[in-house]
N, C-alpha and C. Protein backbone atom coordinates (compact mmCIF):
# COMPACT_ATOMS: atom_id res chain seq x y z
N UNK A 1 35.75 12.37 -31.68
CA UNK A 1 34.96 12.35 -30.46
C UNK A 1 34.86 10.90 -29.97
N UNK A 2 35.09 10.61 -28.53
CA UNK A 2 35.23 9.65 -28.51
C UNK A 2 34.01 8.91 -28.19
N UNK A 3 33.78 7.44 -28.31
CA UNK A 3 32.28 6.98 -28.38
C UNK A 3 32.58 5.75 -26.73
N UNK A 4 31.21 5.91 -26.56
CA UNK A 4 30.69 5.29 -25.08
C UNK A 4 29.99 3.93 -25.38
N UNK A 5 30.10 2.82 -24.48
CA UNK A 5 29.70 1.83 -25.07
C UNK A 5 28.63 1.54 -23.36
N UNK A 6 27.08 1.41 -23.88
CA UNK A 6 25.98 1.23 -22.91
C UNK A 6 26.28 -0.22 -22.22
N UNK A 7 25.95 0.07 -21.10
CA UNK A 7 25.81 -1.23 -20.14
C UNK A 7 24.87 -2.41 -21.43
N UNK A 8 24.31 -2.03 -21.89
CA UNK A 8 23.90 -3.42 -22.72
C UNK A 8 24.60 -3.51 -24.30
N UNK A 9 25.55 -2.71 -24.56
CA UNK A 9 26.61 -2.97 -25.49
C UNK A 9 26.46 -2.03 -26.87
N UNK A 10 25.18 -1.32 -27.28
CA UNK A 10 25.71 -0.22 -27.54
C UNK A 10 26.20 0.86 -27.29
N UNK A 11 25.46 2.09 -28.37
CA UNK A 11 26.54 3.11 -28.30
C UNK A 11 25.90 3.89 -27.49
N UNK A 12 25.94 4.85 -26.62
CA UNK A 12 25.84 6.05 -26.04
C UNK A 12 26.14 7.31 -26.36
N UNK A 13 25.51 8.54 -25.80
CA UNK A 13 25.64 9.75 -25.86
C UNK A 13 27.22 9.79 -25.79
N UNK A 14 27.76 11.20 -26.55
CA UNK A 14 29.26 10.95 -26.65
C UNK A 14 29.72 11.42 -25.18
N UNK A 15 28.49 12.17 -23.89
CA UNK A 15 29.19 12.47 -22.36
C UNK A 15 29.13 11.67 -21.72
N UNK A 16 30.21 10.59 -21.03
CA UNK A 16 30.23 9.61 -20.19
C UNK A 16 29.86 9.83 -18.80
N UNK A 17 29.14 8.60 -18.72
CA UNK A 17 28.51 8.57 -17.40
C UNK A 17 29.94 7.80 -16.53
N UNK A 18 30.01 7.92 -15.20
CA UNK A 18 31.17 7.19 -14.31
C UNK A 18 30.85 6.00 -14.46
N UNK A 19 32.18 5.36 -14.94
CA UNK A 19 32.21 4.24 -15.13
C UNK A 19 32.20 3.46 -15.91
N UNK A 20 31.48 4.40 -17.56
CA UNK A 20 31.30 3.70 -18.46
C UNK A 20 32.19 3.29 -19.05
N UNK A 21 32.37 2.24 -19.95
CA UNK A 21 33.11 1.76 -20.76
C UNK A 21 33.12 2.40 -21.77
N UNK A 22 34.39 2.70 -22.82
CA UNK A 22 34.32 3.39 -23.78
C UNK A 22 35.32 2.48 -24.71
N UNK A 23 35.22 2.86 -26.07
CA UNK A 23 35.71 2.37 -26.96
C UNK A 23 37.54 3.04 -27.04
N UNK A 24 38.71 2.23 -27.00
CA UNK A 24 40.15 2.50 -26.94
C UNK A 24 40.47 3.72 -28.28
N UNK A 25 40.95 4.48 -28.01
CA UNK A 25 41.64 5.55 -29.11
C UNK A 25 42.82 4.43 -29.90
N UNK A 26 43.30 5.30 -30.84
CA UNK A 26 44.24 4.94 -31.58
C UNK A 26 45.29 4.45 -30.69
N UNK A 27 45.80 5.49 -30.26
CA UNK A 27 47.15 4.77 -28.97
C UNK A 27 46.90 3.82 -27.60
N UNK A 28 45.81 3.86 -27.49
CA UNK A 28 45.08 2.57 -26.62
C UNK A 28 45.63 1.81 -27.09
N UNK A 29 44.61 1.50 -28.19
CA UNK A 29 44.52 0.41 -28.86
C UNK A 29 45.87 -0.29 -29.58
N UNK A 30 47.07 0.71 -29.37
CA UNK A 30 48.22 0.18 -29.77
C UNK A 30 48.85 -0.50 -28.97
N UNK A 31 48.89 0.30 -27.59
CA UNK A 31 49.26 -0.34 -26.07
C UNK A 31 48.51 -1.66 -25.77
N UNK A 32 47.31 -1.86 -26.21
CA UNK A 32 46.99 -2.98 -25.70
C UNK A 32 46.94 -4.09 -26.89
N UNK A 33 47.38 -3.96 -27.97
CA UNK A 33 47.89 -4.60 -29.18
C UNK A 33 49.46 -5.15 -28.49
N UNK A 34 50.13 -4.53 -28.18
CA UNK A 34 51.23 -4.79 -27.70
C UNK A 34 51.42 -5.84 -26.15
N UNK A 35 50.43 -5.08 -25.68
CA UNK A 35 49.97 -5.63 -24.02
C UNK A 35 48.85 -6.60 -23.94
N UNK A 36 48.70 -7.73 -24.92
CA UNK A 36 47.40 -8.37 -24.68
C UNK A 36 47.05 -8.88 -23.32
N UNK A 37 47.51 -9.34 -22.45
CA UNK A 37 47.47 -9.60 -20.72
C UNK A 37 46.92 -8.27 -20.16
N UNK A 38 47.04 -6.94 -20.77
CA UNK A 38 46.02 -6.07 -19.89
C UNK A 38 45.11 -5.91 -20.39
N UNK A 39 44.00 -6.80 -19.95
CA UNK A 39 42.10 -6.80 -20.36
C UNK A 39 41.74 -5.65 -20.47
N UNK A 40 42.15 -4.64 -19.45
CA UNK A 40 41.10 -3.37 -19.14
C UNK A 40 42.17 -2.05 -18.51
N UNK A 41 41.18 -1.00 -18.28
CA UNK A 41 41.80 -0.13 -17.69
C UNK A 41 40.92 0.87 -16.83
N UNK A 42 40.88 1.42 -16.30
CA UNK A 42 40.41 2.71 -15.42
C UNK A 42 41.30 3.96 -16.39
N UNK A 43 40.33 4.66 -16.82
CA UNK A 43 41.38 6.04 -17.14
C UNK A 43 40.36 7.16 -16.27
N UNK A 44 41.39 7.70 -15.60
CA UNK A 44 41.01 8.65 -14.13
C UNK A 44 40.66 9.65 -14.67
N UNK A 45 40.78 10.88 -16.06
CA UNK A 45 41.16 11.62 -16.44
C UNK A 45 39.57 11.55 -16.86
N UNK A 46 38.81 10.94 -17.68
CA UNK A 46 37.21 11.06 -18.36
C UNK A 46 36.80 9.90 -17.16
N UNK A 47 37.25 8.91 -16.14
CA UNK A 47 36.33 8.79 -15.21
C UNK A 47 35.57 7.26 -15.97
N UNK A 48 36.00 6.73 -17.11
CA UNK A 48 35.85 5.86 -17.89
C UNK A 48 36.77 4.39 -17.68
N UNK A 49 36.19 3.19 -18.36
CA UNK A 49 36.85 2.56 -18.48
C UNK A 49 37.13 1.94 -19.72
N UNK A 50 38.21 1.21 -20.10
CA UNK A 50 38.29 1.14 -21.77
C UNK A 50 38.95 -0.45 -21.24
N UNK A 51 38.38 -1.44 -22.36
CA UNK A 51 38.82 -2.75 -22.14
C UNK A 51 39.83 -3.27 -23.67
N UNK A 52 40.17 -4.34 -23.56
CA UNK A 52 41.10 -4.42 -24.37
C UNK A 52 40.63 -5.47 -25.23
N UNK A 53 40.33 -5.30 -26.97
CA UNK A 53 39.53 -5.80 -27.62
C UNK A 53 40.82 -7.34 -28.22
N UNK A 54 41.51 -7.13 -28.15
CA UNK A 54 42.79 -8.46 -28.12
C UNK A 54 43.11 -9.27 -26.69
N UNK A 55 42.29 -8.62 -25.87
CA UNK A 55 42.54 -9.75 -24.64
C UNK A 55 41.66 -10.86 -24.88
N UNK A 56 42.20 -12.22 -24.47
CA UNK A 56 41.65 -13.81 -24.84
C UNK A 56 41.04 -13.65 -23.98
N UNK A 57 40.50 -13.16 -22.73
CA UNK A 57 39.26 -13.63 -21.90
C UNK A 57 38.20 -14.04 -22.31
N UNK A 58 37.57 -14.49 -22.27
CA UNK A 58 35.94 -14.93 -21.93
C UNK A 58 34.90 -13.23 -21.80
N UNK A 59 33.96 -13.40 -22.46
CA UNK A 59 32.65 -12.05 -21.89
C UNK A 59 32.43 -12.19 -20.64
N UNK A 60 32.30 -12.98 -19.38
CA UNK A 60 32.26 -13.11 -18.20
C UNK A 60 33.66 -13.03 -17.49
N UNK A 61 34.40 -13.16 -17.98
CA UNK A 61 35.81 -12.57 -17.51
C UNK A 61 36.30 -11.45 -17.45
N UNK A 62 35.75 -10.73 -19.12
CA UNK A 62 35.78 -9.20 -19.12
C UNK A 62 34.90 -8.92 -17.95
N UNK A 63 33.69 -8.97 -18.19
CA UNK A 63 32.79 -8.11 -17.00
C UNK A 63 33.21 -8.15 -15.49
N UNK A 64 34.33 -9.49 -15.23
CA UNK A 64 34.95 -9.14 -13.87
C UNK A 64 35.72 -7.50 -13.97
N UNK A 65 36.61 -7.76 -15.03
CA UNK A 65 37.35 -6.64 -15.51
C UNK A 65 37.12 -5.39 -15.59
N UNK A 66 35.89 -5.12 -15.91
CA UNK A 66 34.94 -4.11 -15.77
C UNK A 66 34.76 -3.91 -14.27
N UNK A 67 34.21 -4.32 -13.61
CA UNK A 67 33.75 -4.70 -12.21
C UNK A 67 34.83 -4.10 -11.54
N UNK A 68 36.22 -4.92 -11.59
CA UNK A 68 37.62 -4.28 -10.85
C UNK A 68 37.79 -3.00 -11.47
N UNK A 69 38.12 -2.56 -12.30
CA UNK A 69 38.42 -1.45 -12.80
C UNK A 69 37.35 -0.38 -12.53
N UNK A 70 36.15 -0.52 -12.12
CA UNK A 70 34.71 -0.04 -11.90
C UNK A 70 35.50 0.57 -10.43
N UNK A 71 35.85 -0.32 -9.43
CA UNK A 71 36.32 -0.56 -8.03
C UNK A 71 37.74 0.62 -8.05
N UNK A 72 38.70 0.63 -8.74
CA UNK A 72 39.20 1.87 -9.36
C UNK A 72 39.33 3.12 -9.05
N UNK A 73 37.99 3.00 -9.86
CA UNK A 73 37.43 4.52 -10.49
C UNK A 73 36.83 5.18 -8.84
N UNK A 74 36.15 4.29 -8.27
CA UNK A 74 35.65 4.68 -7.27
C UNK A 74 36.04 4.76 -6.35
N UNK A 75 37.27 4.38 -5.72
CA UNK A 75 38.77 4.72 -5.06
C UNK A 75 39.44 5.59 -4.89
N UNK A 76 39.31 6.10 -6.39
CA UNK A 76 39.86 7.71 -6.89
C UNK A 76 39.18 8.62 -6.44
N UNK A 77 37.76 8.25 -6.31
CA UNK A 77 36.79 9.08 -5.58
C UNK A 77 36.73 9.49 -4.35
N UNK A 78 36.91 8.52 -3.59
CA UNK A 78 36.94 8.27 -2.31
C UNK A 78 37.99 8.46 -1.80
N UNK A 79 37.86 8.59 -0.60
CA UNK A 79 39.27 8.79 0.58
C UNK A 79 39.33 7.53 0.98
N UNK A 80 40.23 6.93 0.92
CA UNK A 80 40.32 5.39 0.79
C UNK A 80 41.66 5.41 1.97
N UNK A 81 41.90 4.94 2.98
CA UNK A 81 42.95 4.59 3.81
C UNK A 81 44.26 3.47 3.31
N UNK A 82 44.85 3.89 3.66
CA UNK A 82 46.24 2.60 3.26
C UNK A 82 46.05 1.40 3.86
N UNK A 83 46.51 0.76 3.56
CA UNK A 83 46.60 -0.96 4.58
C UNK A 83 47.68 -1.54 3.86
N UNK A 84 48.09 -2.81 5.15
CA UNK A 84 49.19 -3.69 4.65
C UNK A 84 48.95 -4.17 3.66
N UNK A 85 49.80 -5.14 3.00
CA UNK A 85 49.47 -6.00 2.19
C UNK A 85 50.42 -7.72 2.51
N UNK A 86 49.55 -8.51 2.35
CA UNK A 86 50.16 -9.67 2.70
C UNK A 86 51.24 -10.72 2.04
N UNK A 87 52.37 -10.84 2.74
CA UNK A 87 53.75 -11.43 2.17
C UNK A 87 53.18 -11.81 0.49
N UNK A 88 52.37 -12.37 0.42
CA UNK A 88 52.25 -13.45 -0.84
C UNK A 88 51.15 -12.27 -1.79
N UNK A 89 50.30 -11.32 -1.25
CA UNK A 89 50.30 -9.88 -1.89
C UNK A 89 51.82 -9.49 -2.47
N UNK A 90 52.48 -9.21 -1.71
CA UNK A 90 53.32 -8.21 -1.98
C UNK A 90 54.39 -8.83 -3.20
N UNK A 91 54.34 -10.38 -3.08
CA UNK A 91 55.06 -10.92 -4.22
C UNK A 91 54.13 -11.48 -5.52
N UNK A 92 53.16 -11.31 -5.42
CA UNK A 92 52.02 -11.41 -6.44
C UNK A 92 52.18 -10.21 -6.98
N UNK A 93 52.19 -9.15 -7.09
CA UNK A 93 52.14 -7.81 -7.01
C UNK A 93 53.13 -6.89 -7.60
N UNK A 94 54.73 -7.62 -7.03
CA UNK A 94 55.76 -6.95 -7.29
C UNK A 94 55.84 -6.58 -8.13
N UNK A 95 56.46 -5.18 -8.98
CA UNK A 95 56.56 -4.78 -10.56
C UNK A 95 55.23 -4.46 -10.97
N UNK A 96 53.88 -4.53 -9.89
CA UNK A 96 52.63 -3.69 -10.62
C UNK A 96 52.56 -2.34 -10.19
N UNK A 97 52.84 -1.51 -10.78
CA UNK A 97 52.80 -0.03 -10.55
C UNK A 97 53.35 0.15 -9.38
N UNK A 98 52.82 1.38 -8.85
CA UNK A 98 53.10 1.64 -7.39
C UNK A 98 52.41 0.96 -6.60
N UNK A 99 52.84 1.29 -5.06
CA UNK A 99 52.63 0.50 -4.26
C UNK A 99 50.78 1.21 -3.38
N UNK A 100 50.67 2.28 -4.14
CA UNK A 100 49.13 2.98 -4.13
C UNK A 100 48.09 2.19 -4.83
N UNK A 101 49.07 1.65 -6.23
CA UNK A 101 48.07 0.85 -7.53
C UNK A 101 47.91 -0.61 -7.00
N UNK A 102 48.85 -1.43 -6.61
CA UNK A 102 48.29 -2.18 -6.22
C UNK A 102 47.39 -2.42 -4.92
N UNK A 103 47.57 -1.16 -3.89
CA UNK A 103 46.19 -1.67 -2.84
C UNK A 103 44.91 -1.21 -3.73
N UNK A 104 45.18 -0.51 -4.48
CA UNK A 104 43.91 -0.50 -5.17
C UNK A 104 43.43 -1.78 -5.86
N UNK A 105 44.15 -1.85 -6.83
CA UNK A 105 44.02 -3.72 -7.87
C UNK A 105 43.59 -4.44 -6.53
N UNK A 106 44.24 -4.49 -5.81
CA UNK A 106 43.78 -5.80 -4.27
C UNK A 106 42.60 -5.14 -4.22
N UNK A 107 42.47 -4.37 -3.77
CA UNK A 107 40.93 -3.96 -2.79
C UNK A 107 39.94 -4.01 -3.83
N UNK A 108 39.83 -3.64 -5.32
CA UNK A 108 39.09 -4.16 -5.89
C UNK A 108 38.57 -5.22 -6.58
N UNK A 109 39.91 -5.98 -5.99
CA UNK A 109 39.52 -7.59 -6.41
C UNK A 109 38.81 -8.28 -5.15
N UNK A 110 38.94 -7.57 -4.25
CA UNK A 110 38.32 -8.63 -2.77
C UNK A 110 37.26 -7.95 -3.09
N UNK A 111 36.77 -6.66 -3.38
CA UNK A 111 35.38 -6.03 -3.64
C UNK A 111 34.61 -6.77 -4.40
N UNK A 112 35.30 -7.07 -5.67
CA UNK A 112 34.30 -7.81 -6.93
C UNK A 112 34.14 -9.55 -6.93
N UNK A 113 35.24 -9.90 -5.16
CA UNK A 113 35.09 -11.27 -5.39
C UNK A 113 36.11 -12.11 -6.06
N UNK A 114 37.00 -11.83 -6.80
CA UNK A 114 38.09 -12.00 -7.72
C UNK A 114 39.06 -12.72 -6.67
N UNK A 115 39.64 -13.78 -6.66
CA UNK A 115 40.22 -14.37 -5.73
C UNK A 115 41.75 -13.92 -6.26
N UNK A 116 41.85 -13.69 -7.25
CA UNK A 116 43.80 -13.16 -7.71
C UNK A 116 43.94 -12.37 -6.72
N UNK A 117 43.05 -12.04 -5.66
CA UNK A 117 43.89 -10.59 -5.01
C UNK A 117 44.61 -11.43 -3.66
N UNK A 118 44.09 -12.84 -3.63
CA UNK A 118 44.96 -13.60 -2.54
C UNK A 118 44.06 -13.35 -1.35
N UNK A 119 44.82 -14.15 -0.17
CA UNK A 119 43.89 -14.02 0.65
C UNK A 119 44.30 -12.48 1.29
N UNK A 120 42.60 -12.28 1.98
CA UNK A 120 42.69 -10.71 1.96
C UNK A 120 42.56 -11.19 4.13
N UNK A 121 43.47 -9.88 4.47
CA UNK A 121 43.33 -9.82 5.66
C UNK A 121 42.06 -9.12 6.28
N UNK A 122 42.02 -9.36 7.61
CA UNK A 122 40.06 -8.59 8.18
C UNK A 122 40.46 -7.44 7.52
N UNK A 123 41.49 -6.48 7.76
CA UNK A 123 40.92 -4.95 7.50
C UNK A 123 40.54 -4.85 5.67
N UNK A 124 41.09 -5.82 5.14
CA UNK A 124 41.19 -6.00 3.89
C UNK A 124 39.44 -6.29 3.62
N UNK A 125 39.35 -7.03 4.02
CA UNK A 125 37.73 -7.62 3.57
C UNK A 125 36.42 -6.65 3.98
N UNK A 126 37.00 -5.68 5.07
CA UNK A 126 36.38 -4.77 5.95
C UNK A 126 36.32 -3.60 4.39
N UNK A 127 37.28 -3.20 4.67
CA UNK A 127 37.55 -1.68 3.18
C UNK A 127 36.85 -2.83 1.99
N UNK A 128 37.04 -4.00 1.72
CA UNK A 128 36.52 -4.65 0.52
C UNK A 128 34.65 -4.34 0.46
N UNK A 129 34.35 -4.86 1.78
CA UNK A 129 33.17 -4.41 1.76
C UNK A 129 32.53 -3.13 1.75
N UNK A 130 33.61 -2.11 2.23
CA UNK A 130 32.90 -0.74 2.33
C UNK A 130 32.91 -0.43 0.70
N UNK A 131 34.00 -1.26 -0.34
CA UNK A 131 34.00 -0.85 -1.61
C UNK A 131 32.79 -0.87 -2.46
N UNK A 132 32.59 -2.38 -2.11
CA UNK A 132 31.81 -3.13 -2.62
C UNK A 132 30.42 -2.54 -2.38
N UNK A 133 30.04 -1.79 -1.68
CA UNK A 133 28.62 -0.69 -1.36
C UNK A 133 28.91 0.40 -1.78
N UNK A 134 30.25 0.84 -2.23
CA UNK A 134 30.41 1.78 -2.69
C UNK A 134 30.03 1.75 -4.71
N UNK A 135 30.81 1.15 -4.82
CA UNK A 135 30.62 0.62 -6.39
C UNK A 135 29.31 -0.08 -6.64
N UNK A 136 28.47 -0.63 -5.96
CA UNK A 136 27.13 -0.95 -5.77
C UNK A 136 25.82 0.34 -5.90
N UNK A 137 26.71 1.59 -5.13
CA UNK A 137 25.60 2.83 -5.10
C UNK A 137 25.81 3.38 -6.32
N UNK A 138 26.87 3.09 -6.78
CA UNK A 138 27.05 4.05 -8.55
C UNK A 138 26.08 3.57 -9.52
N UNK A 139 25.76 1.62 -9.61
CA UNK A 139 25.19 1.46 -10.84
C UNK A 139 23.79 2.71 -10.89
């Protein structure tokens, strides 16, 4: 059964609330043994997020991580519109998933503030902010 980890770092009831962080399974935890550069994840499927206990970040680095991946989850939720993405997006970017995953990764990095997402265009900062009240009404 898998275990939930509380906004103040213990454990939780084993039914996840949206958003929560949860502790990596066996094959997580292998993928991101292998993948130390991916901090975190959104898994769409329990609505959770699982971070990566071999990533070198900082505790204030994770919690960005959390934060974006938070931005995610709530994407998936939402009817979220397409938008461009900008030349120096699109080569920042190249080789990250599809081209769905990264307006997501962007839009939740202009949401949480995260400057890796580059500079964000108006409609960009516009959907950033509608995110950013969006992921704001969940806590």
């Amino acid at each position: 059964m898998p275990q939930f980890l509380s906004a103040f770092g213990g454990m939780s009831s084993p039914q996840p609330k949206f958003g929560e962080v949860r502790l990596p399974s066996e094959s997580e935890l292998a993928f991101f043994k292998e993948n130390p550069k991916v901090a975190g994840m959104a898994d769409f499927e329990s609505n959770t997020i699982i971070t990566n206990p071999h990533s070198k970040l900082s505790p204030k680095e994770m919690e960005h991580v959390v934060k974006n991946e938070m931005g995610r989850l709530v994407q998936k939720s939402l009817p979220m519109p397409e938008f461009g993405l900008t030349s120096e997006q699109k080569k920042k970017f190249k080789g990250y998933g599809t081209p769905a995953d990264q307006r997501a990764t962007i839009l939740s990095r202009i949401a949480t503030g995260d400057p890796s997402a580059g500079k964000a265009t108006p409609e960009q900062k516009k959907l950033g902010l509608f995110l950013q009240r969006a992921i704001e009404g969940v806590k």
